[in-house]
Protein backbone atom coordinates (compact mmCIF):
# COMPACT_ATOMS: atom_id res chain seq x y z
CA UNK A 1 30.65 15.00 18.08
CA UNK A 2 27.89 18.08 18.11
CA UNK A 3 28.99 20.98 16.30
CA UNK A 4 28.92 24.42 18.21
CA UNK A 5 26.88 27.20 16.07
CA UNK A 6 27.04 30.61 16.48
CA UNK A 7 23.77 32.00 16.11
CA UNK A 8 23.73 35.89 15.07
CA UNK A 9 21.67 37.70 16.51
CA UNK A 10 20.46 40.77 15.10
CA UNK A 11 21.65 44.36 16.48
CA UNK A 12 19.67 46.79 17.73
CA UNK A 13 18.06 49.62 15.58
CA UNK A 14 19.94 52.62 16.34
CA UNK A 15 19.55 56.50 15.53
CA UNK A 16 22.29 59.11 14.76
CA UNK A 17 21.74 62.36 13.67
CA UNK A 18 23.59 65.72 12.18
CA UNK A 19 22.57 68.81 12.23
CA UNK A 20 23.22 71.88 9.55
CA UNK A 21 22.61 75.24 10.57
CA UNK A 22 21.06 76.83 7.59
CA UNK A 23 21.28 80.49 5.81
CA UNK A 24 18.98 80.19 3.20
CA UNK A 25 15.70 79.67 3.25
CA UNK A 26 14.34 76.78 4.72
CA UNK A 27 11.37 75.90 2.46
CA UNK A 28 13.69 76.25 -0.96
CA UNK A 29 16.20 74.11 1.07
CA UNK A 30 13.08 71.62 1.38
CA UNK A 31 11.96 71.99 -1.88
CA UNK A 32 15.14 70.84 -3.49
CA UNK A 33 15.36 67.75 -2.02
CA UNK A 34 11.30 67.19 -2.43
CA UNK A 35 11.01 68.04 -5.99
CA UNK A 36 14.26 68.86 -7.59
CA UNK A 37 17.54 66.40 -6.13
CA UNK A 38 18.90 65.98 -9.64
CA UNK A 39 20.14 69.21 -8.88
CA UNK A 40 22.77 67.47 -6.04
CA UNK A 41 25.71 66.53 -8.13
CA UNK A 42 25.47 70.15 -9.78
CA UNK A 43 25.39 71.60 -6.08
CA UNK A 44 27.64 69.72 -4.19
CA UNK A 45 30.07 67.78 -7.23
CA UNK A 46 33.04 66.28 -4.55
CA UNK A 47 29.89 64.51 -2.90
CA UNK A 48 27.29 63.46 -5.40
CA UNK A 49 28.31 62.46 -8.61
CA UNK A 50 24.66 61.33 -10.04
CA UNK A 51 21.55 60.83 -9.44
CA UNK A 52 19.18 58.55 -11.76
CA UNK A 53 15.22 57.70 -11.24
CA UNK A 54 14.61 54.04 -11.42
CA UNK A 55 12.02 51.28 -11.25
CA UNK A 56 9.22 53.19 -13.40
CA UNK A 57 9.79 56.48 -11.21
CA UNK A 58 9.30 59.15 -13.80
CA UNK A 59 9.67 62.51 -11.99
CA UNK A 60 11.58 63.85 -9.80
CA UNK A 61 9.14 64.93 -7.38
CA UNK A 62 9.00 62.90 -4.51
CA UNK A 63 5.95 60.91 -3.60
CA UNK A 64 5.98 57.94 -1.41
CA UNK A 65 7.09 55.09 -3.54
CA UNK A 66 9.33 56.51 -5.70
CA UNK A 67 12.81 55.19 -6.23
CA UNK A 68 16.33 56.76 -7.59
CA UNK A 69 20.16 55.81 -7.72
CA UNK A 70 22.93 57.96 -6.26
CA UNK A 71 26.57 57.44 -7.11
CA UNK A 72 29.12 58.90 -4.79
CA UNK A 73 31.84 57.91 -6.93
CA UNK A 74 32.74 58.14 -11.12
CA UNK A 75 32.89 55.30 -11.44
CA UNK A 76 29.73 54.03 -10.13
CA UNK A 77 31.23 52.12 -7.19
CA UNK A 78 29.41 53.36 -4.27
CA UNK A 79 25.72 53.76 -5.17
CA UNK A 80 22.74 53.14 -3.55
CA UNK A 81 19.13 52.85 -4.21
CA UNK A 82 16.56 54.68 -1.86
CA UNK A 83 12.81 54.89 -1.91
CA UNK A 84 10.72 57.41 -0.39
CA UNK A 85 8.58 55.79 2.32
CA UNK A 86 7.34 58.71 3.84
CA UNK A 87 6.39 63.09 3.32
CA UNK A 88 5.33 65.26 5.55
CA UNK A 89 5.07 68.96 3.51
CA UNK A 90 3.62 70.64 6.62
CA UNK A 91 6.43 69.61 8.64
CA UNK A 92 9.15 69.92 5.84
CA UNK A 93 10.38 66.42 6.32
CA UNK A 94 11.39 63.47 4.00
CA UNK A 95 11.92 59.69 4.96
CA UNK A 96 13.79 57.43 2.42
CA UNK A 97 14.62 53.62 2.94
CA UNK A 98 17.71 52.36 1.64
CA UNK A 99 16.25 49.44 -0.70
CA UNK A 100 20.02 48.38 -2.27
CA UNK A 101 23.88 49.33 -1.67
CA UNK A 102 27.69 47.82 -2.86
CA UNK A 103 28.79 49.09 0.50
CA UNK A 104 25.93 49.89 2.93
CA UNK A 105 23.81 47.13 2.61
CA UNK A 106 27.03 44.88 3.14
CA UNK A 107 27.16 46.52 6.53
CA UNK A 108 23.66 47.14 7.93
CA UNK A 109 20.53 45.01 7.68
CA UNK A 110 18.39 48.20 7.54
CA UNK A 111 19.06 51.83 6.71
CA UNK A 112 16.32 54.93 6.59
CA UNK A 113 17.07 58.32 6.38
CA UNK A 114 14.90 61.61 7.43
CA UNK A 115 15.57 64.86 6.28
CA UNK A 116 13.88 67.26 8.42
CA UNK A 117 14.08 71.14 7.77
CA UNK A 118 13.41 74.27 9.94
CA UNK A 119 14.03 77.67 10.08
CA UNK A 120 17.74 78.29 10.12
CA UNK A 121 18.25 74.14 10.20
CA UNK A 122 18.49 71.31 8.29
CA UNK A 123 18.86 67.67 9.98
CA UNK A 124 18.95 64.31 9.19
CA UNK A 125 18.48 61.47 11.02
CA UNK A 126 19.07 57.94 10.19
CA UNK A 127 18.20 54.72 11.71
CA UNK A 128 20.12 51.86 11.36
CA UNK A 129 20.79 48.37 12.36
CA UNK A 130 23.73 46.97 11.81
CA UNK A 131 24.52 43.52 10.29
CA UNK A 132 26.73 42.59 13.64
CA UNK A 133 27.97 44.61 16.97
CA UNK A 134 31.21 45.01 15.04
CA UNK A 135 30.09 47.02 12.25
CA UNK A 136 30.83 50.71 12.82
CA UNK A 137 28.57 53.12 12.98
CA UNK A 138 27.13 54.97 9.17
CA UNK A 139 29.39 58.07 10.20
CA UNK A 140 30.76 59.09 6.93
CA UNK A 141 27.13 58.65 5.07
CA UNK A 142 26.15 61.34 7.96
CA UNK A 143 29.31 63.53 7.61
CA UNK A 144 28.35 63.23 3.18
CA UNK A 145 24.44 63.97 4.51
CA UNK A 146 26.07 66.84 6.33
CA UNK A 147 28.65 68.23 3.73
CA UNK A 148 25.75 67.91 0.85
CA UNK A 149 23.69 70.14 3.13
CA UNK A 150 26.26 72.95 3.38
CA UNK A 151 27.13 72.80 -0.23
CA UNK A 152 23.28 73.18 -1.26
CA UNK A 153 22.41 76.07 1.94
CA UNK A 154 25.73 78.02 -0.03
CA UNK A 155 24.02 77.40 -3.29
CA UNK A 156 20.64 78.68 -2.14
CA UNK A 157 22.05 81.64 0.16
CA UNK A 158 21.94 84.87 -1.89
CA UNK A 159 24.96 86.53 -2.76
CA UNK A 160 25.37 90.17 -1.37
């Protein structure tokens, strides 16, 4: 008797974005994220808890190539690892790739985010494909994206 497979087929990439309007200025807003994102779990505590460089990255500027660990959690739980595959400085963006994940990389076969940063906005998008049609969609890493964003424009916005 022939056995019946079911043969996955791979999802389609798809893109979601959200969008931060932004009170600070943009190019500090940029510059955290390019040169200084240890300062997340300081900025933004209920949503970053650390941030470590790994695999021989020894600064936290980002170049293409380099590699660090974020833990949303205390207890180290949900993490992932990211690499920064692309920078554009004229264009104030960042891309990162999602290289390892307890949770994400369970769900989705690939993950890259872009942070891209204008006057008076902040957005990232992220492209994903997911493992099978029933996985949902990365909403609450974009609503964290999001809420990281608004804790970092408060940080940055002057006080009066």
């Amino acid at each position: 008797m022939a056995q019946i497979q079911r043969k996955e087929v791979p999802t389609q990439t798809q893109r979601k974005q959200v969008e931060t309007p932004l009170h600070c200025s943009h190019s500090l807003f940029y510059e955290v994220f390019r040169s200084e994102p240890n300062l997340l779990p300081t900025v933004s505590p209920c949503h970053v808890k650390e941030i470590k460089l790994v695999d021989g990255t020894d600064s936290w500027e980002a170049k293409v190539g380099s590699r660090k660990v974020v833990h949303f959690d205390e207890g180290g739980h949900e993490h992932f690892k990211d690499e920064v595959v692309a920078i554009d400085r004229q264009a104030n963006k960042i891309t990162y790739k999602v290289l390892e994940g307890n949770l994400m990389m369970h769900l989705y076969n690939s993950l890259v985010a872009t942070l891209e940063v204008k006057p008076a906005t902040a957005k990232w998008t992220v492209e994903f494909q997911k493992k099978h049609k029933l996985i949902p969609d990365p909403d609450i890493y974009l609503h964290r994206l999001g809420s990281v964003n608004k804790d970092l424009d408060r940080y940055l916005t002057p006080k009066e």
